[in-house]
N, C-alpha and C. Protein backbone atom coordinates (compact mmCIF):
# COMPACT_ATOMS: atom_id res chain seq x y z
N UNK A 1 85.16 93.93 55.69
CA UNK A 1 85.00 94.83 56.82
C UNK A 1 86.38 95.15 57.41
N UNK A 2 86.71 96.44 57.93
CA UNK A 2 87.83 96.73 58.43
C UNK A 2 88.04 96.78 59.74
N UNK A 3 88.61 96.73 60.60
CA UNK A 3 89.19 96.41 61.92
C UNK A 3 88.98 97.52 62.90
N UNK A 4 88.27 97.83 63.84
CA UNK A 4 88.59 99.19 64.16
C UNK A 4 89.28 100.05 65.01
N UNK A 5 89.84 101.21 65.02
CA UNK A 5 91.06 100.78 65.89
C UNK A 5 89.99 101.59 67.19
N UNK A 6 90.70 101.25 68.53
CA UNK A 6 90.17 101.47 69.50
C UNK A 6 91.68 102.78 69.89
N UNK A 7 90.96 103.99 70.83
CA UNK A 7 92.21 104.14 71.60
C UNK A 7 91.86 104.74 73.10
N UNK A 8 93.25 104.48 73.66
CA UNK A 8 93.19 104.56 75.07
C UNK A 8 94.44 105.80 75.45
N UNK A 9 93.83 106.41 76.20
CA UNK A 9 94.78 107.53 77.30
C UNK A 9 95.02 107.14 78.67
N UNK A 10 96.22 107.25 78.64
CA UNK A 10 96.15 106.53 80.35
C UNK A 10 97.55 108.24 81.02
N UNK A 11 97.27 108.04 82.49
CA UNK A 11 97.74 109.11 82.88
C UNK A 11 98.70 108.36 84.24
N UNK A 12 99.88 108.94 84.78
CA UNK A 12 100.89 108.27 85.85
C UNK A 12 101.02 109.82 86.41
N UNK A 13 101.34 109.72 87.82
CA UNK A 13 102.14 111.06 88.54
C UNK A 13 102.66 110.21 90.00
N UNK A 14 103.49 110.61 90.48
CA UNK A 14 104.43 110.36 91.42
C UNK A 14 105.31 111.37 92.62
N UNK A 15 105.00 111.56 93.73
CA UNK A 15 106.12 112.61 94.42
C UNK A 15 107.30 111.64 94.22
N UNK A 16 108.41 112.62 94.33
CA UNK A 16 109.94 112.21 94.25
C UNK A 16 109.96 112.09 96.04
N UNK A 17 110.73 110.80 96.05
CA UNK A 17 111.24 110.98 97.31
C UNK A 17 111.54 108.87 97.21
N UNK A 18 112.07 108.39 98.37
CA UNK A 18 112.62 107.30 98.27
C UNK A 18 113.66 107.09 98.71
N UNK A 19 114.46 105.10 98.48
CA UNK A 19 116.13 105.33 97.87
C UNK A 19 116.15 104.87 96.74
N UNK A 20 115.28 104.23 95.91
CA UNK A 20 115.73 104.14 94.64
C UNK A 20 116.00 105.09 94.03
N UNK A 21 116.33 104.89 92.44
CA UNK A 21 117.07 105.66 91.61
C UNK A 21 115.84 105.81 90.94
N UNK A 22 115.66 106.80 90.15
CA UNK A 22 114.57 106.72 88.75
C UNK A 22 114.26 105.75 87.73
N UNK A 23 113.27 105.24 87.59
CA UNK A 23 113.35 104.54 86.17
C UNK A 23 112.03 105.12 85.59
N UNK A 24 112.56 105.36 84.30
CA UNK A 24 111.42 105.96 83.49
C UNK A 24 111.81 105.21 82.21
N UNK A 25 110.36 104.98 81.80
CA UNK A 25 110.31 104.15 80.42
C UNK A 25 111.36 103.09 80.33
N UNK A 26 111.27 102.12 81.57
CA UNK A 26 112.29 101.08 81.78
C UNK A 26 113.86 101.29 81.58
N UNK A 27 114.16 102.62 82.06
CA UNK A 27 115.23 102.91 82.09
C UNK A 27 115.98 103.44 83.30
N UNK A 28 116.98 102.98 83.83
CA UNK A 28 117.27 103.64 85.45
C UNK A 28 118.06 104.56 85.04
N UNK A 29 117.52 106.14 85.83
CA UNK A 29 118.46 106.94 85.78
C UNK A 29 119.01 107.30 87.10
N UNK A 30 120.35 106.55 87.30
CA UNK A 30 120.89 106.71 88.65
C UNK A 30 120.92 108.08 89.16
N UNK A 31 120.84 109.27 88.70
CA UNK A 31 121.52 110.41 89.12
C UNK A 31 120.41 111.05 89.38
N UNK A 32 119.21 110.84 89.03
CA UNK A 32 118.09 111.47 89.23
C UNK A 32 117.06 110.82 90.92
N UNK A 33 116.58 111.61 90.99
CA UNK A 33 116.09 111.31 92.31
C UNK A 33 114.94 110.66 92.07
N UNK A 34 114.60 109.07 93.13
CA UNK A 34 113.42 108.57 92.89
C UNK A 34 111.94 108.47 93.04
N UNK A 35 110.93 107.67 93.10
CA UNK A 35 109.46 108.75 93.66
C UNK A 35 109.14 107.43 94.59
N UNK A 36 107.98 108.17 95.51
CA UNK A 36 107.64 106.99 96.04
C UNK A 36 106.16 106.34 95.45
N UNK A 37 106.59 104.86 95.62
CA UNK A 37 105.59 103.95 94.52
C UNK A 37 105.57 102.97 95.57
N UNK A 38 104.67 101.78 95.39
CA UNK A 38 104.65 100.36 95.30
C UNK A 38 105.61 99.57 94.70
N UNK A 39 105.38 99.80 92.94
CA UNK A 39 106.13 99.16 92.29
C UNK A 39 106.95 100.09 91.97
N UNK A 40 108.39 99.83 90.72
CA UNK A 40 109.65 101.03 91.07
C UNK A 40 108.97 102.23 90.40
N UNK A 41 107.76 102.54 90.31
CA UNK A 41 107.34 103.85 90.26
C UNK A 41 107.46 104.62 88.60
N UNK A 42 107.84 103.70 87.77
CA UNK A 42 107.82 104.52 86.08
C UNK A 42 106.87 104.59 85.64
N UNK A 43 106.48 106.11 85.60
CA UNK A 43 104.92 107.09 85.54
C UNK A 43 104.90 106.30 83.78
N UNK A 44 105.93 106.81 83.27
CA UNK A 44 105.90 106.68 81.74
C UNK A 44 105.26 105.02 81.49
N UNK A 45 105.69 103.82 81.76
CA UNK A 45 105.00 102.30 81.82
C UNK A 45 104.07 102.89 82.35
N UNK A 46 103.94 103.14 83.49
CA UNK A 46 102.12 103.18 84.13
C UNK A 46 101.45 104.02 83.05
N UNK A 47 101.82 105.11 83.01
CA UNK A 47 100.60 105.26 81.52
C UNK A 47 100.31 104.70 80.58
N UNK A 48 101.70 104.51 79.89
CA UNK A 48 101.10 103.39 78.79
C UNK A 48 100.50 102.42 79.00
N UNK A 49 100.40 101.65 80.29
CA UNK A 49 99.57 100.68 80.46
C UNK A 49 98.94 100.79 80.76
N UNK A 50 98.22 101.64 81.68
CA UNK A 50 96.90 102.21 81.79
C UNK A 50 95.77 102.85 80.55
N UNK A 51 96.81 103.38 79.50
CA UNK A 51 95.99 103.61 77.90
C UNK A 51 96.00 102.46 77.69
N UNK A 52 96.90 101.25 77.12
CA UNK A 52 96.54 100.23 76.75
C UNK A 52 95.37 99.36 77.31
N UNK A 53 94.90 99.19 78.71
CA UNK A 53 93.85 99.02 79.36
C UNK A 53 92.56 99.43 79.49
N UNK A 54 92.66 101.32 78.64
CA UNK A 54 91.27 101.60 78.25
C UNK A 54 91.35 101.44 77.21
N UNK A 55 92.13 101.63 76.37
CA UNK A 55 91.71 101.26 74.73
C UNK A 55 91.23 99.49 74.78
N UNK A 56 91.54 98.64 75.27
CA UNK A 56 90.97 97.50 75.56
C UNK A 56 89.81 96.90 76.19
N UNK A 57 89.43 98.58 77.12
CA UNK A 57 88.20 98.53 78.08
C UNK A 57 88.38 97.19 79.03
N UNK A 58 89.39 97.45 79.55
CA UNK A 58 89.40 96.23 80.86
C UNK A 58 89.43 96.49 82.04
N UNK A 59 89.70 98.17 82.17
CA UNK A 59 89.57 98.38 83.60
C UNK A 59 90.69 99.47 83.52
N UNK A 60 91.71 99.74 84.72
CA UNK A 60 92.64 100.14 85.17
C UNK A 60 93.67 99.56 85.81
N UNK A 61 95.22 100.14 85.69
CA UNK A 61 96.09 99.73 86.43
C UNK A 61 95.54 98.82 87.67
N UNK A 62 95.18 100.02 88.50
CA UNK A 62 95.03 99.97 89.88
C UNK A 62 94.32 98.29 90.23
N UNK A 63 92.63 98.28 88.95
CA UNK A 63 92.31 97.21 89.47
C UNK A 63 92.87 95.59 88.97
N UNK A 64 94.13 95.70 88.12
CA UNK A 64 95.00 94.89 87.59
C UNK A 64 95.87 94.08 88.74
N UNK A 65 96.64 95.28 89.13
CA UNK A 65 98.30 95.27 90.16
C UNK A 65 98.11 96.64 91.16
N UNK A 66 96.76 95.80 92.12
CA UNK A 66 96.41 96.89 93.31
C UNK A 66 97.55 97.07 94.49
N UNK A 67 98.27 98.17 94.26
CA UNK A 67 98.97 98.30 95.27
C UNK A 67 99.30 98.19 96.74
N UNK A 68 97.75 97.25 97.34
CA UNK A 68 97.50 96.52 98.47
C UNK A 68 98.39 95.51 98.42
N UNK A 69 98.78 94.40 97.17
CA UNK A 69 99.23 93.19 97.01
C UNK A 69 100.13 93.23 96.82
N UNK A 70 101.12 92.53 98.06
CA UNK A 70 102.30 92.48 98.10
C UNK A 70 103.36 92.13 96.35
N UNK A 71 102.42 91.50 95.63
CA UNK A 71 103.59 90.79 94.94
C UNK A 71 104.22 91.82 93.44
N UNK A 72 103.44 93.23 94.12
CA UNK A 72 103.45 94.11 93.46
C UNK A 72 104.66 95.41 94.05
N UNK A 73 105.14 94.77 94.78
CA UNK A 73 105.94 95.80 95.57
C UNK A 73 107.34 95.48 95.10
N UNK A 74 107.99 96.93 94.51
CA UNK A 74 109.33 96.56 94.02
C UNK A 74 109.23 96.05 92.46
N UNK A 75 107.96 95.90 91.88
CA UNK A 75 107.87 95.24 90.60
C UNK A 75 108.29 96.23 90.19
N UNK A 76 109.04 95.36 88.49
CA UNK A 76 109.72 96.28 87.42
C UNK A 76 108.24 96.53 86.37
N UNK A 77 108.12 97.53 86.33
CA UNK A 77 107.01 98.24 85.53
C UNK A 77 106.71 97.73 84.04
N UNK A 78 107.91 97.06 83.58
CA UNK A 78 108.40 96.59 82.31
C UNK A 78 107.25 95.29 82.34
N UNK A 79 107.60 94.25 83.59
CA UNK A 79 106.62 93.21 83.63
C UNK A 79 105.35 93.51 83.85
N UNK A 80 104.77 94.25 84.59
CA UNK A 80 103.51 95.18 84.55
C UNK A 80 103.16 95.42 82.69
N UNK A 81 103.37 96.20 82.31
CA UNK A 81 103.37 96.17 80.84
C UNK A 81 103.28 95.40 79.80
N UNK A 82 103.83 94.14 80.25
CA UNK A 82 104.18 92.82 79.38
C UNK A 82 102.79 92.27 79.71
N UNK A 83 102.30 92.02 80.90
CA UNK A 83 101.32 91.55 81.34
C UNK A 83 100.15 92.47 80.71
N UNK A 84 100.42 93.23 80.49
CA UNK A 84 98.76 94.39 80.25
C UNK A 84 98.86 93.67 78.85
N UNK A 85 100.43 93.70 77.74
CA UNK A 85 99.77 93.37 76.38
C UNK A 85 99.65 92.05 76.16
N UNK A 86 99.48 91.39 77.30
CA UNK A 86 99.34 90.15 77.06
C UNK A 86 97.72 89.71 77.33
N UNK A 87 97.41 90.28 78.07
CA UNK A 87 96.08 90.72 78.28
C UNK A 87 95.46 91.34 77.11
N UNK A 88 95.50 92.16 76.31
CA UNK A 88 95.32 92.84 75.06
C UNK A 88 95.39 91.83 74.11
N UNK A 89 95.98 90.87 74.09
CA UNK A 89 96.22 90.08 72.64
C UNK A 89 95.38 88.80 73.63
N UNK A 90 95.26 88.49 74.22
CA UNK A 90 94.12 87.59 74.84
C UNK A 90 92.78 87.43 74.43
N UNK A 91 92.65 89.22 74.36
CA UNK A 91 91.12 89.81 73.56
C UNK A 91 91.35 89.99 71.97
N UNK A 92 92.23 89.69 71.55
CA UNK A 92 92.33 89.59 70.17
C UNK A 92 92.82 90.84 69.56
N UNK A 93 93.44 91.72 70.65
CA UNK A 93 93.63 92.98 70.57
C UNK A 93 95.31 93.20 70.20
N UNK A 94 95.65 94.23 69.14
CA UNK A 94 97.17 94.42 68.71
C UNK A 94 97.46 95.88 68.85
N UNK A 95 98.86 95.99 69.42
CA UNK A 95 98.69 97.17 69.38
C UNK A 95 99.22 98.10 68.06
N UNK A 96 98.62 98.99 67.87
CA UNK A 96 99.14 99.99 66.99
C UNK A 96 100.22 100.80 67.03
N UNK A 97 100.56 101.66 67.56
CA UNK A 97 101.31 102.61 68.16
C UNK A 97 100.86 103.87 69.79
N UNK A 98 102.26 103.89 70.47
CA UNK A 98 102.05 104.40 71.47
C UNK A 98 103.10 105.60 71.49
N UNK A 99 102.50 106.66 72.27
CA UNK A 99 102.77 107.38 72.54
C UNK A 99 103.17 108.25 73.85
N UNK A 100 104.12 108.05 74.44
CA UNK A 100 104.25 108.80 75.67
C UNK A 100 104.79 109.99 75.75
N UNK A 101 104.30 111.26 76.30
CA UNK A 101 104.81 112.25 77.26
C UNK A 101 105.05 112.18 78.45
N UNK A 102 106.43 112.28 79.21
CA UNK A 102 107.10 112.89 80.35
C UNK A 102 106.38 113.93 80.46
N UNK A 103 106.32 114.39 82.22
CA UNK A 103 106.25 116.02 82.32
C UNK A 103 107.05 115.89 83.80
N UNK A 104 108.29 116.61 83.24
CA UNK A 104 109.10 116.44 84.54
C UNK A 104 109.79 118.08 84.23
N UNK A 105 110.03 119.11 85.71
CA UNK A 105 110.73 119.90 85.46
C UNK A 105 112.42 119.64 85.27
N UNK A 106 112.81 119.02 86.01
CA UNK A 106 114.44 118.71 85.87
C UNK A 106 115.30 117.97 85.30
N UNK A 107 114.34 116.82 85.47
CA UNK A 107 114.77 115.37 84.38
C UNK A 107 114.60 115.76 83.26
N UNK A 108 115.89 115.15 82.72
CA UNK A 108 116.22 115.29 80.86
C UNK A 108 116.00 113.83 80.58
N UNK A 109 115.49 113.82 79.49
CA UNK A 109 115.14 112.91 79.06
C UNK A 109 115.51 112.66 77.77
N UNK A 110 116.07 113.73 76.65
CA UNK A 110 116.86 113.29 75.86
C UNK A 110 118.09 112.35 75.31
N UNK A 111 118.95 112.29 76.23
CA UNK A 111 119.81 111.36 76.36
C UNK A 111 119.14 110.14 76.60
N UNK A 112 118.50 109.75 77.12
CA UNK A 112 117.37 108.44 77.36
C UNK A 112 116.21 108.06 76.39
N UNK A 113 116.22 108.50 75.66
CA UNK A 113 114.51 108.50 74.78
C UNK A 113 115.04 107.37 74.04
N UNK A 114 115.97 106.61 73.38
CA UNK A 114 115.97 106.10 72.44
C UNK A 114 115.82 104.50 73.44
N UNK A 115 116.90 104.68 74.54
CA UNK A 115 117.27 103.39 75.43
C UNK A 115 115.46 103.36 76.11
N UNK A 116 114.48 104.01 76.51
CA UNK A 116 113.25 104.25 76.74
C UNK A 116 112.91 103.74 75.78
N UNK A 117 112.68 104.32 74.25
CA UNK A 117 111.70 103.64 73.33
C UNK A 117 112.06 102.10 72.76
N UNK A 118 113.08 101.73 73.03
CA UNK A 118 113.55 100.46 72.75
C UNK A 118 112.96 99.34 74.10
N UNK A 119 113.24 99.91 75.51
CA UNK A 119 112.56 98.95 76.51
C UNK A 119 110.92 98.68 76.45
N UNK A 120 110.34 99.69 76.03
CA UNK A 120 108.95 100.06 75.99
C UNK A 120 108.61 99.28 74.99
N UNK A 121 109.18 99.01 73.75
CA UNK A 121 108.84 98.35 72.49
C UNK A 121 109.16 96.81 72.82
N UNK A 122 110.16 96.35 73.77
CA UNK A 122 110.14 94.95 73.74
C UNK A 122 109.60 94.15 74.94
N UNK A 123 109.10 95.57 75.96
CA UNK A 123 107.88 95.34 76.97
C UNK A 123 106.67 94.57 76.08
N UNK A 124 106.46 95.42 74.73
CA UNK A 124 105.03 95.41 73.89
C UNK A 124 105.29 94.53 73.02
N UNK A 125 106.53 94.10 72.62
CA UNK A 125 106.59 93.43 71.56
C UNK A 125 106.56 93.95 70.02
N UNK A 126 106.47 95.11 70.30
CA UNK A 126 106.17 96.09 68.70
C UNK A 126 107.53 96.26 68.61
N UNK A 127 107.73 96.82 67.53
CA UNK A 127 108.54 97.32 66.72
C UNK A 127 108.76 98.90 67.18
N UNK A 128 109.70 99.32 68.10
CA UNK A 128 110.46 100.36 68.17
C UNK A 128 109.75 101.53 67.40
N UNK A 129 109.85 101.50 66.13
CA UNK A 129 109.01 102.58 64.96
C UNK A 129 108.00 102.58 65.48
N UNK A 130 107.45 102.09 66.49
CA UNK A 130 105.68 102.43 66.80
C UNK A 130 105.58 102.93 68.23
N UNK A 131 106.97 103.57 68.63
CA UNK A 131 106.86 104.16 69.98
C UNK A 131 107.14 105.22 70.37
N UNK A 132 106.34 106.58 70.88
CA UNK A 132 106.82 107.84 70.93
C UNK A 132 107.38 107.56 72.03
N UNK A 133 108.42 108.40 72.43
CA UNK A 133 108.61 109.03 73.98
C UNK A 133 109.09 110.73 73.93
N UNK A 134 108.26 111.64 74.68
CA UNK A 134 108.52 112.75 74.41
C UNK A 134 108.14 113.59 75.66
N UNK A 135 108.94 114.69 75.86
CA UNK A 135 109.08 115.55 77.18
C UNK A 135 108.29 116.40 77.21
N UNK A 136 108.26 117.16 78.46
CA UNK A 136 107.72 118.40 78.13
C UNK A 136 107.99 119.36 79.65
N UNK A 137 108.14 120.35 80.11
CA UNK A 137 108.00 121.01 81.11
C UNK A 137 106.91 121.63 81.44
N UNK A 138 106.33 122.43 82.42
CA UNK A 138 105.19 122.98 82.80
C UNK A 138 105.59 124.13 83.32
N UNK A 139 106.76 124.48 82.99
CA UNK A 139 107.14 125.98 83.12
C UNK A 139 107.09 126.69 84.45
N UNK A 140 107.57 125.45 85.58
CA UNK A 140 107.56 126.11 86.73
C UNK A 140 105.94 125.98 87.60
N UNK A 141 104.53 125.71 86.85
CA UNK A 141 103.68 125.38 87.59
C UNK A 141 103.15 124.25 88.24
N UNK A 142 102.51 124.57 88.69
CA UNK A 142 102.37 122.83 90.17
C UNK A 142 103.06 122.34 90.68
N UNK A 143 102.66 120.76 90.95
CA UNK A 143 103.59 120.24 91.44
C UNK A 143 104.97 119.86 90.44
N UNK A 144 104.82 118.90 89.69
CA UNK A 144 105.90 119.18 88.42
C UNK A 144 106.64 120.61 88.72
N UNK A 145 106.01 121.17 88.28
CA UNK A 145 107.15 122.71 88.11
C UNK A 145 107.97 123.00 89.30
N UNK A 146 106.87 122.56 90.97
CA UNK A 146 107.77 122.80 91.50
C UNK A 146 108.83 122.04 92.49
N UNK A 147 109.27 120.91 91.67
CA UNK A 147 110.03 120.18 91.87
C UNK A 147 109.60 119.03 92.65
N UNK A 148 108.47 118.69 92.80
CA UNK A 148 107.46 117.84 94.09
C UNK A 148 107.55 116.23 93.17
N UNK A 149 107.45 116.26 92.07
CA UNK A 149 107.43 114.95 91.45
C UNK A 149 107.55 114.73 90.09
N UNK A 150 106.95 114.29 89.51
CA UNK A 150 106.91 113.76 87.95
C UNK A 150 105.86 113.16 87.65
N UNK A 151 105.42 113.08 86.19
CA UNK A 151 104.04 112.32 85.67
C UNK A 151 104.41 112.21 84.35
N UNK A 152 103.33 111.66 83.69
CA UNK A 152 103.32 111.31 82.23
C UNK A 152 101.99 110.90 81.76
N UNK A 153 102.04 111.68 80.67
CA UNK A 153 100.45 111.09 79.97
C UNK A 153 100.86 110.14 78.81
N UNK A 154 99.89 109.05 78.35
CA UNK A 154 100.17 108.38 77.46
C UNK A 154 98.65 107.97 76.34
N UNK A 155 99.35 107.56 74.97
CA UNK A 155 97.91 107.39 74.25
C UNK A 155 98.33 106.27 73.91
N UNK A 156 97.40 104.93 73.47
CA UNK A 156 97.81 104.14 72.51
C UNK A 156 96.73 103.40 71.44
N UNK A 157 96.89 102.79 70.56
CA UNK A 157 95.61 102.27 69.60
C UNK A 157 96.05 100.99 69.80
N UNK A 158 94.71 100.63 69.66
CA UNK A 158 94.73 98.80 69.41
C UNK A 158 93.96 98.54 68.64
N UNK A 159 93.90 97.42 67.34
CA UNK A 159 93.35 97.01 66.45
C UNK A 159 92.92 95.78 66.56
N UNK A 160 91.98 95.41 66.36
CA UNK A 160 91.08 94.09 65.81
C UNK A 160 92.12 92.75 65.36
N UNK A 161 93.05 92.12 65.85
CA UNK A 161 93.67 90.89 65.03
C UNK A 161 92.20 90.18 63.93
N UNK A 162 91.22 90.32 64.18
CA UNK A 162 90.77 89.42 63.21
C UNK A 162 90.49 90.08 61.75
């Protein structure tokens, strides 16, 4: 019998505003302006961990690391993440590969994608080769377009260890 893979979509959005700096996909980008969060606010981790959480069917972020609880304030998103796949392999669950989209109008994210897919991969423990990170603009509409914040959608699979 074969294993089957499960998958999960998870979704992050954020207004910009704050004093921190940006971090997206466990990466600080000092020059970019930050959002306001609980924890330091990286839409890109919150999605992926939020897909990793439905492809696992355990719930959501929110009811994980409820932003009521203090010990969640200021958290690095990276440990958020570590904790979700640790949770995932608890249930016997591995992950496959993940995939994130940015949707930011101003933030570049090219220069960052590789230092991103490398934090994201040793958040998960995978292997780098099993991690998208990829941009996109909205061409000026909504909030994104009009400069109000940032988001990110994310997919990921998880397979059966047994």
């Amino acid at each position: 019998m074969t294993a089957a893979i499960r998958v999960g979509w998870g979704f992050d959005a954020h207004r910009f505003g704050g004093t921190e700096p940006l971090v997206l996909g466990g990466v600080t980008l000092p020059a970019a302006t930050g959002v306001i969060a609980t924890s330091d606010g990286d839409v890109a981790a919150h999605a992926l961990a939020d897909a990793l959480l439905g492809a696992a069917a355990l719930g959501d972020l929110g009811s994980h690391f409820p932003s009521s609880d203090p010990r969640w304030e200021r958290a690095s998103s990276l440990q958020i993440l570590e904790r979700v796949a640790a949770l995932c392999a608890a249930e016997g669950l591995v992950i496959g590969n993940v995939d994130v989209t940015v949707v930011a109008q101003e933030v570049r994210i090219a220069p960052h994608r590789e230092a991103m897919r490398t934090a994201l991969a040793a958040a998960l423990g995978i292997g780098v080769e099993r991690v998208s990170v990829k941009a996109t603009t909205t061409d000026g509409l909504g909030f994104v377009g009009g400069g109000e914040g940032i988001a990110a959608h994310a997919v990921a699979t998880l397979q059966s260890s047994a």
